[in-house]
N, C-alpha and C. Protein backbone atom coordinates (compact mmCIF):
# COMPACT_ATOMS: atom_id res chain seq x y z
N UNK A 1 -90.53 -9.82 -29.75
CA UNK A 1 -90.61 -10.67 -30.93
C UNK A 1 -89.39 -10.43 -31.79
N UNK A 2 -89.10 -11.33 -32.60
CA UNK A 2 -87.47 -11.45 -33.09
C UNK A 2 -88.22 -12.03 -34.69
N UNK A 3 -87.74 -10.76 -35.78
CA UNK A 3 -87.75 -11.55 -36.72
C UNK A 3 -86.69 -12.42 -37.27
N UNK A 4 -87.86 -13.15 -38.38
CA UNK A 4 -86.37 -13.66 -38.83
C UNK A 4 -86.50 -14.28 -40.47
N UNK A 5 -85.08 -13.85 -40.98
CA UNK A 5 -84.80 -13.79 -42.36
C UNK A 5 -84.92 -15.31 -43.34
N UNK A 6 -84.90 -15.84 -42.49
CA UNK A 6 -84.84 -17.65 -43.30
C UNK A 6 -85.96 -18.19 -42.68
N UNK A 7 -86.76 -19.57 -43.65
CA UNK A 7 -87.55 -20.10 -43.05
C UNK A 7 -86.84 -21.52 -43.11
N UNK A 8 -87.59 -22.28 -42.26
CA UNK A 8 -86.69 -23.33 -41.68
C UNK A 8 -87.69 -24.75 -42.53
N UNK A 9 -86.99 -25.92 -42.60
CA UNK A 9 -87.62 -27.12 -43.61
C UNK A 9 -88.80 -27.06 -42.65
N UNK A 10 -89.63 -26.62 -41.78
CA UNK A 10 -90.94 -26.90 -41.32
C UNK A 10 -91.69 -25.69 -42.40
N UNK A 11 -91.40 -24.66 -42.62
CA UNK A 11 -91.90 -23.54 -43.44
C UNK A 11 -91.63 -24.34 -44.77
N UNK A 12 -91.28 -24.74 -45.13
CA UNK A 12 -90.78 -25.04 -46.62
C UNK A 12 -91.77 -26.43 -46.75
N UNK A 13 -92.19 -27.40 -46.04
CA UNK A 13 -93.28 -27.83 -46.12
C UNK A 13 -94.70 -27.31 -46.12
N UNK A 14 -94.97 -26.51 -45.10
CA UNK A 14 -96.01 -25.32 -45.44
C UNK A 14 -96.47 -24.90 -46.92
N UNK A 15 -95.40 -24.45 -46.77
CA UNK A 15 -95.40 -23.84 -47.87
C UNK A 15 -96.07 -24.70 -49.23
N UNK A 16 -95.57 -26.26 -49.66
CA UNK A 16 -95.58 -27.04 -50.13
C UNK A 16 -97.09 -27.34 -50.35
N UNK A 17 -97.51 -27.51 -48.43
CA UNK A 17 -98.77 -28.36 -48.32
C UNK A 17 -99.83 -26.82 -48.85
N UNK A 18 -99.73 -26.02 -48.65
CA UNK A 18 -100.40 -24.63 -48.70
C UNK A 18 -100.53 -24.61 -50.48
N UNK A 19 -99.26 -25.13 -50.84
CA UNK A 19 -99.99 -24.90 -52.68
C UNK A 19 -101.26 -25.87 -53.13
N UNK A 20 -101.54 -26.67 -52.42
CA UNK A 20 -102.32 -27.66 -52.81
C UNK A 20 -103.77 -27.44 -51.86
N UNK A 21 -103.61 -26.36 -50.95
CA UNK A 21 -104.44 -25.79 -50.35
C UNK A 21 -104.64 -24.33 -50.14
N UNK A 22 -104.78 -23.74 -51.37
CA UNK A 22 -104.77 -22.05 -51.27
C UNK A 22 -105.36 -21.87 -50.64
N UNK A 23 -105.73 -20.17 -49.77
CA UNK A 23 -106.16 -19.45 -49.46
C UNK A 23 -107.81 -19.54 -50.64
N UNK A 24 -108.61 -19.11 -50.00
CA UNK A 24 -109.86 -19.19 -51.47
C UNK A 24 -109.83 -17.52 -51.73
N UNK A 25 -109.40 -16.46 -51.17
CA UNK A 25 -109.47 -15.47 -51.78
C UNK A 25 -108.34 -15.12 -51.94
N UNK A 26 -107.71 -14.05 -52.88
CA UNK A 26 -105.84 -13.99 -53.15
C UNK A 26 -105.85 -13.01 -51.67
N UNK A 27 -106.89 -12.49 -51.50
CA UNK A 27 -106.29 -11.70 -49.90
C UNK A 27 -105.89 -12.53 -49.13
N UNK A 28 -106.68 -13.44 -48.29
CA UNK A 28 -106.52 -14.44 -47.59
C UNK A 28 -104.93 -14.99 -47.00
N UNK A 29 -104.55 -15.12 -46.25
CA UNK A 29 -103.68 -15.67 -46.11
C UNK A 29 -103.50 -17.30 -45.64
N UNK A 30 -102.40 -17.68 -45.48
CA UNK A 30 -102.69 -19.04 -44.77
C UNK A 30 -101.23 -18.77 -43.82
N UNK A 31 -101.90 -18.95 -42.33
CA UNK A 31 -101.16 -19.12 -41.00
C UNK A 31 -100.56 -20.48 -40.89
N UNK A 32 -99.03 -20.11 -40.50
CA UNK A 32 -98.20 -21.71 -40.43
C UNK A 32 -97.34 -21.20 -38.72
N UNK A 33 -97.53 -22.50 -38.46
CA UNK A 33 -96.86 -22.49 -36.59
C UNK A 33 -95.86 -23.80 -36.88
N UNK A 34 -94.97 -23.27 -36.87
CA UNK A 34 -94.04 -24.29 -36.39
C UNK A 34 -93.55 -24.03 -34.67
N UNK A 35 -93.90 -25.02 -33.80
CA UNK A 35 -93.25 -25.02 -32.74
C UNK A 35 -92.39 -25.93 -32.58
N UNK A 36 -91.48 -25.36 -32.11
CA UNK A 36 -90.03 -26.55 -32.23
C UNK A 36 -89.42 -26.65 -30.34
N UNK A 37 -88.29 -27.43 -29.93
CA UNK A 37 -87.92 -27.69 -29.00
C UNK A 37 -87.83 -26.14 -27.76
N UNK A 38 -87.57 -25.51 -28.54
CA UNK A 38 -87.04 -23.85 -27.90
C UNK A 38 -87.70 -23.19 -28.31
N UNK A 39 -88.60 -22.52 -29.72
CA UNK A 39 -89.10 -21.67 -30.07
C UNK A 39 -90.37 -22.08 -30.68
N UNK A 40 -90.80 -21.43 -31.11
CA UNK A 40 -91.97 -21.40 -32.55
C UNK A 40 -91.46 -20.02 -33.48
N UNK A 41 -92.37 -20.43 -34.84
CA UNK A 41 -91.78 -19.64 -35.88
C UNK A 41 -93.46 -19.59 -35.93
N UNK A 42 -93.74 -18.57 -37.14
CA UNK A 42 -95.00 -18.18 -36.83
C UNK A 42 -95.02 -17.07 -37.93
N UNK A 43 -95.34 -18.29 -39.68
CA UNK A 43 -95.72 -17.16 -40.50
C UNK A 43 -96.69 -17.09 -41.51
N UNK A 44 -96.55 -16.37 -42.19
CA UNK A 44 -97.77 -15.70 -42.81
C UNK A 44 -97.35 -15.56 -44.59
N UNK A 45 -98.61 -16.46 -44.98
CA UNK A 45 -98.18 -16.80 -46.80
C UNK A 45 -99.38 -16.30 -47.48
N UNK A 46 -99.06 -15.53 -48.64
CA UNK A 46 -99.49 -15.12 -49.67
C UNK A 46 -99.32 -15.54 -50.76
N UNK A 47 -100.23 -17.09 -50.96
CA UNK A 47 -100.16 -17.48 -52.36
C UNK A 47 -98.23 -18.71 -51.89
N UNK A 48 -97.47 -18.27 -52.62
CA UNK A 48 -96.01 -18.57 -52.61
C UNK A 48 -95.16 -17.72 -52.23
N UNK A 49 -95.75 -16.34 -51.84
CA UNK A 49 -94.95 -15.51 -51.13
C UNK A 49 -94.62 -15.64 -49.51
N UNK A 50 -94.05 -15.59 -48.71
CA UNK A 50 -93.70 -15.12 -47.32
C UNK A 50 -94.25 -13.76 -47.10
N UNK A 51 -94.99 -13.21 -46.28
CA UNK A 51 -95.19 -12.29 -46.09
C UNK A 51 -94.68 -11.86 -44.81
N UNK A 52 -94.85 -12.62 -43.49
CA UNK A 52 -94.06 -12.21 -42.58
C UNK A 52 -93.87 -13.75 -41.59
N UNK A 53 -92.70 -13.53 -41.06
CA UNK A 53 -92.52 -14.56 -39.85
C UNK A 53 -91.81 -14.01 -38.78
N UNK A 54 -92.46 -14.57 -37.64
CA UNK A 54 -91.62 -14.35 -36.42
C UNK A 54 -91.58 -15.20 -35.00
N UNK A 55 -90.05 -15.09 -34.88
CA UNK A 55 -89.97 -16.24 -33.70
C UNK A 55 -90.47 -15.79 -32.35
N UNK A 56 -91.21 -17.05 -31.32
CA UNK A 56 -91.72 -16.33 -30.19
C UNK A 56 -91.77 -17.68 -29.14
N UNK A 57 -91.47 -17.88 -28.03
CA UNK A 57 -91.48 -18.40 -27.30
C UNK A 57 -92.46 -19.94 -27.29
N UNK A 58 -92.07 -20.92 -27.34
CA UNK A 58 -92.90 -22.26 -27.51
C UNK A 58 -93.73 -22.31 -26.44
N UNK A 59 -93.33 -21.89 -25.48
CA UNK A 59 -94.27 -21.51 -24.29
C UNK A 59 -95.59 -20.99 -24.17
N UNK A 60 -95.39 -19.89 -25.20
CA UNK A 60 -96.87 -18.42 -24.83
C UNK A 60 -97.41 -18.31 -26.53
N UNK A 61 -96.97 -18.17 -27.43
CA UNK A 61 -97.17 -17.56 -28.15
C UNK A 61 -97.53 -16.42 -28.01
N UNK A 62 -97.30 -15.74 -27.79
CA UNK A 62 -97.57 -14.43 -27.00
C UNK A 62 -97.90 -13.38 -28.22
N UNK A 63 -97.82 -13.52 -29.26
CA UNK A 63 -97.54 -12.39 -30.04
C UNK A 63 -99.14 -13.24 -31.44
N UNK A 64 -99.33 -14.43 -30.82
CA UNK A 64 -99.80 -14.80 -32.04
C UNK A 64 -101.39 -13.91 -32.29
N UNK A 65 -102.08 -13.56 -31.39
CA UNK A 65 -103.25 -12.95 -31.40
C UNK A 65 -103.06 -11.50 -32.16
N UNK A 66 -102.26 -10.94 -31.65
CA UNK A 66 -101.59 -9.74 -32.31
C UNK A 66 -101.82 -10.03 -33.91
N UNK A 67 -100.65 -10.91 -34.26
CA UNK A 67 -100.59 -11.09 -35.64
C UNK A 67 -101.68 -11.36 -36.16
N UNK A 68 -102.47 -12.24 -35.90
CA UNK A 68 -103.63 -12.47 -36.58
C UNK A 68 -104.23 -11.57 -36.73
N UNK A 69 -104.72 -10.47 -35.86
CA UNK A 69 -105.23 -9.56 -36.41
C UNK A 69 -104.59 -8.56 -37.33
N UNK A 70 -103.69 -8.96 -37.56
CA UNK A 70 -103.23 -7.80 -38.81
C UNK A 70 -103.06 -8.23 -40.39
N UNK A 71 -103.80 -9.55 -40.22
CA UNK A 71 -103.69 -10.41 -41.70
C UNK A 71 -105.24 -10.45 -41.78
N UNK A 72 -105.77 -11.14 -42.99
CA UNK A 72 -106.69 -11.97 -43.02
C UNK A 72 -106.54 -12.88 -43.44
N UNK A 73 -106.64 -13.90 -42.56
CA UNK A 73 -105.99 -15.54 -42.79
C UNK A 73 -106.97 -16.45 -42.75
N UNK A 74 -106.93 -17.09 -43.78
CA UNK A 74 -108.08 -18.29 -44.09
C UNK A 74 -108.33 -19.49 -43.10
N UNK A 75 -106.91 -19.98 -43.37
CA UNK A 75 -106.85 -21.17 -42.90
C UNK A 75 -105.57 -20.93 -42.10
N UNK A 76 -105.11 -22.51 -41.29
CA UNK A 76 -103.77 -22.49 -41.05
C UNK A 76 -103.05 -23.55 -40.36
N UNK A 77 -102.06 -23.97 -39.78
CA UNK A 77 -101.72 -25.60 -40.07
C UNK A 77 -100.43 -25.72 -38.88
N UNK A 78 -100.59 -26.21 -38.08
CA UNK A 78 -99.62 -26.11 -36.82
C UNK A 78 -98.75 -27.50 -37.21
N UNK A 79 -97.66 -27.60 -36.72
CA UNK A 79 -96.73 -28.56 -35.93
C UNK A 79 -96.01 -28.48 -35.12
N UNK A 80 -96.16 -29.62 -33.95
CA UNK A 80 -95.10 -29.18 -32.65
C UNK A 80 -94.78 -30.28 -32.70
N UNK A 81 -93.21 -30.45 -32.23
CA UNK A 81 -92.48 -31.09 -31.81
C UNK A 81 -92.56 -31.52 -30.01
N UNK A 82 -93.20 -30.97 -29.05
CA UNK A 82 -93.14 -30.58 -27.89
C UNK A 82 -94.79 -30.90 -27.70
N UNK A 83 -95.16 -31.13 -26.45
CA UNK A 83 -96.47 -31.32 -25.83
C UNK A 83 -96.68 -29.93 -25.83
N UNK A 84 -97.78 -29.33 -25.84
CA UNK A 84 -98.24 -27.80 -25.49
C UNK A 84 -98.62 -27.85 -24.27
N UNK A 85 -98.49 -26.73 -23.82
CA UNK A 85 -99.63 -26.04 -22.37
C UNK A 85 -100.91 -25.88 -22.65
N UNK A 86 -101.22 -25.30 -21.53
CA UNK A 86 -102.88 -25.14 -21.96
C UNK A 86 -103.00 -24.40 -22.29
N UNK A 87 -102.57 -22.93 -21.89
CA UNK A 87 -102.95 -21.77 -22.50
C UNK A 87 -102.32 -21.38 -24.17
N UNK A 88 -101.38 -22.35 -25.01
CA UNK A 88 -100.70 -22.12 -25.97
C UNK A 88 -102.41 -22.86 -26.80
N UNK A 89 -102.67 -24.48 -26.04
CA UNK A 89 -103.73 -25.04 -26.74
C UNK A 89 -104.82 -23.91 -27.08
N UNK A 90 -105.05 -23.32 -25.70
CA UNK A 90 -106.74 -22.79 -25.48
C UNK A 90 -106.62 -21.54 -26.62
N UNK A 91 -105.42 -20.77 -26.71
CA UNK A 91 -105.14 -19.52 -27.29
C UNK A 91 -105.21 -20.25 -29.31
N UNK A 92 -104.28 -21.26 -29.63
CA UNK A 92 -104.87 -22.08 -31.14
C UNK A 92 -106.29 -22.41 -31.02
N UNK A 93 -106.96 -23.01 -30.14
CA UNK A 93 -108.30 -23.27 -30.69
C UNK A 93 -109.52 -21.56 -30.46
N UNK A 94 -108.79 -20.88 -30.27
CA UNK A 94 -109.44 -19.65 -30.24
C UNK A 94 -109.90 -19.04 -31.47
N UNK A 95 -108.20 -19.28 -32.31
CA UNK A 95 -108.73 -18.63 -33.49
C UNK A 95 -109.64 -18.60 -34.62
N UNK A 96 -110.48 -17.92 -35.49
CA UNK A 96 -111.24 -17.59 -35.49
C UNK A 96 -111.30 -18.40 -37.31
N UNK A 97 -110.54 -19.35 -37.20
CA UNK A 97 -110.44 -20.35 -38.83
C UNK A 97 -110.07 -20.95 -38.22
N UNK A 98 -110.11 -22.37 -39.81
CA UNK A 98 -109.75 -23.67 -39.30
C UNK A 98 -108.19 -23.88 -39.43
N UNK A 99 -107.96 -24.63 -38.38
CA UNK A 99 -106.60 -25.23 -37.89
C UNK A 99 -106.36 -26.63 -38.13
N UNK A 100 -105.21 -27.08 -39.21
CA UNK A 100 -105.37 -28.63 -39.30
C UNK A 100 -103.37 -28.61 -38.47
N UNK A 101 -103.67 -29.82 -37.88
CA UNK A 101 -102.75 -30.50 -36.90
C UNK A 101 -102.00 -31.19 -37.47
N UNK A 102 -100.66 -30.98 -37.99
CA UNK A 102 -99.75 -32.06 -38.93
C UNK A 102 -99.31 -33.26 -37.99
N UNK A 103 -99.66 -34.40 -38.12
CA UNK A 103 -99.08 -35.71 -37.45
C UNK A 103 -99.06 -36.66 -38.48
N UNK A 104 -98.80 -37.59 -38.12
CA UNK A 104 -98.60 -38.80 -38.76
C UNK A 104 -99.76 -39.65 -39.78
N UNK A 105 -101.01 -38.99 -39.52
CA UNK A 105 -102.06 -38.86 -40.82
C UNK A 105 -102.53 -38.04 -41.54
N UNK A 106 -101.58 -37.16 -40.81
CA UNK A 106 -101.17 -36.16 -42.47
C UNK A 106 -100.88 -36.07 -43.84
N UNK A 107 -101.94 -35.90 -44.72
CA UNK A 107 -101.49 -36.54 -46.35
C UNK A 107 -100.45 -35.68 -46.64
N UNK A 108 -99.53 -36.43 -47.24
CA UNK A 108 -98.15 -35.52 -47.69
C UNK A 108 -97.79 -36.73 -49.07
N UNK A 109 -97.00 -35.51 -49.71
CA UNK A 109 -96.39 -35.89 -51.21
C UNK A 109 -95.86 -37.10 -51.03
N UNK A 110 -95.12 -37.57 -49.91
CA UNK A 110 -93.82 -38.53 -49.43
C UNK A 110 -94.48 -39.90 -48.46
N UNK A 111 -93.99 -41.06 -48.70
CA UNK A 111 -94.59 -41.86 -47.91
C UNK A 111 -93.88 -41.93 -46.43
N UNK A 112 -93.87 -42.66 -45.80
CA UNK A 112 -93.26 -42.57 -44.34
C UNK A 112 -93.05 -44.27 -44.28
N UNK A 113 -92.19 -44.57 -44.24
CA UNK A 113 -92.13 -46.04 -44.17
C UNK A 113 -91.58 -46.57 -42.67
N UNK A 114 -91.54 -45.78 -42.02
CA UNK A 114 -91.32 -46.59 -40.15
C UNK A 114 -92.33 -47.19 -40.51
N UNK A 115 -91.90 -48.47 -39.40
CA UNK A 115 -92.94 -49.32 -38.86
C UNK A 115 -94.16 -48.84 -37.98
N UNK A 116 -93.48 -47.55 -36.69
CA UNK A 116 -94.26 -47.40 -36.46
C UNK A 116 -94.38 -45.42 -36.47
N UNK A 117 -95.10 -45.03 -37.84
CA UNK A 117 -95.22 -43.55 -38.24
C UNK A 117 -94.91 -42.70 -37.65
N UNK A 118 -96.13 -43.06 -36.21
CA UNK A 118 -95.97 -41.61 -35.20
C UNK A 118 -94.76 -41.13 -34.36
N UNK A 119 -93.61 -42.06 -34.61
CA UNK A 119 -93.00 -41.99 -33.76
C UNK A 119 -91.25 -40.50 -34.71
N UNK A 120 -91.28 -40.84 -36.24
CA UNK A 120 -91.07 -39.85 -37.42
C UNK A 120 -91.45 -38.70 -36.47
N UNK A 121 -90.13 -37.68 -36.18
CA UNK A 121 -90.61 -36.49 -36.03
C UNK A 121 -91.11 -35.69 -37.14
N UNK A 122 -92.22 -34.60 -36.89
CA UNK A 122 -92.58 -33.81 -38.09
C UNK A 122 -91.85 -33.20 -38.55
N UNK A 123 -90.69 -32.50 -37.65
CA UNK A 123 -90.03 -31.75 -38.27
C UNK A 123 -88.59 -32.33 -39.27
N UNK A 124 -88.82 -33.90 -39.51
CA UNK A 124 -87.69 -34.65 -40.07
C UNK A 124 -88.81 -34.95 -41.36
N UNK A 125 -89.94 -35.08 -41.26
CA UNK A 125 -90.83 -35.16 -42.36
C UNK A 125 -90.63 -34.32 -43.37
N UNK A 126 -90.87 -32.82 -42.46
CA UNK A 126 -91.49 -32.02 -43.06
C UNK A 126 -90.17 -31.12 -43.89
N UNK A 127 -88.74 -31.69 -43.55
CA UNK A 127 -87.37 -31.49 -44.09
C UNK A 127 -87.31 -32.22 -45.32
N UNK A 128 -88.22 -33.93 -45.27
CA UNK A 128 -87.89 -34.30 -46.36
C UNK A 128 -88.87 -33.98 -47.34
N UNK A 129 -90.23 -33.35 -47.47
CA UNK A 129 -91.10 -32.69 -48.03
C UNK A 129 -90.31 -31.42 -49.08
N UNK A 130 -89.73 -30.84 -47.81
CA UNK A 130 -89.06 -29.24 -48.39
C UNK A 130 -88.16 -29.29 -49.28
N UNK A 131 -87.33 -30.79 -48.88
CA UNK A 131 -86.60 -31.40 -49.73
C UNK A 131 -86.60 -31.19 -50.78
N UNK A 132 -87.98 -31.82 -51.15
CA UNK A 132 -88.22 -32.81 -52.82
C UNK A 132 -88.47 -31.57 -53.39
């Protein structure tokens, strides 16, 4: 696992959508997955803080079970850019809170004006979110 020092405009939406959806206890955390073309990022918020992120293979997530157990995380909120495998799917619907799926009926601050939504990558969304 490879940390890493910057979060990328998919975290910076998180982040965004996460203020308008705290954690319900200040322990709590809220879990954010960005999976992107080559990697996933994979972190962990306290309130408006970062508490930890780390990059890990878009393939396995290999490290994500690990992490979870070393937080207590409320909720938490994926986006991929990429179709998943099965075992990346079977291993997200494992965990043990709810998981909301960012796509194209995703309520966000920003409207989306393509003709046709779904076709807006999230991670061009979720840049102009981090944006504002």
């Amino acid at each position: 696992m490879k940390k890493e020092d910057n979060s990328s405009s998919m975290l910076q939406l998180f982040f965004f959508y996460f203020t308008f959806a705290p954690a319900k206890e200040p322990k709590d955390l809220n879990l954010i997955i960005d999976i992107g073309n080559t990697k996933a990022k994979i972190a962990f918020f306290d309130g408006g803080e970062m508490v930890d992120v780390v990059a890990e293979s878009n393939q396995s997530l290999g490290c994500l079970k690990a992490l979870c157990s070393q937080y207590p995380v409320e909720q938490g909120i994926v986006a991929t850019v990429i179709d998943l495998n099965e075992k990346v799917l079977a291993d997200l619907a494992a965990l043990p809170f709810p998981l909301l799926w960012l796509n194209h009926q995703t309520p966000l601050p920003v409207v989306n004006l393509y003709e046709t939504p779904e076709t807006l990558g999230y991670d061009r969304m979720a840049a102009v979110v981090g944006g504002k």
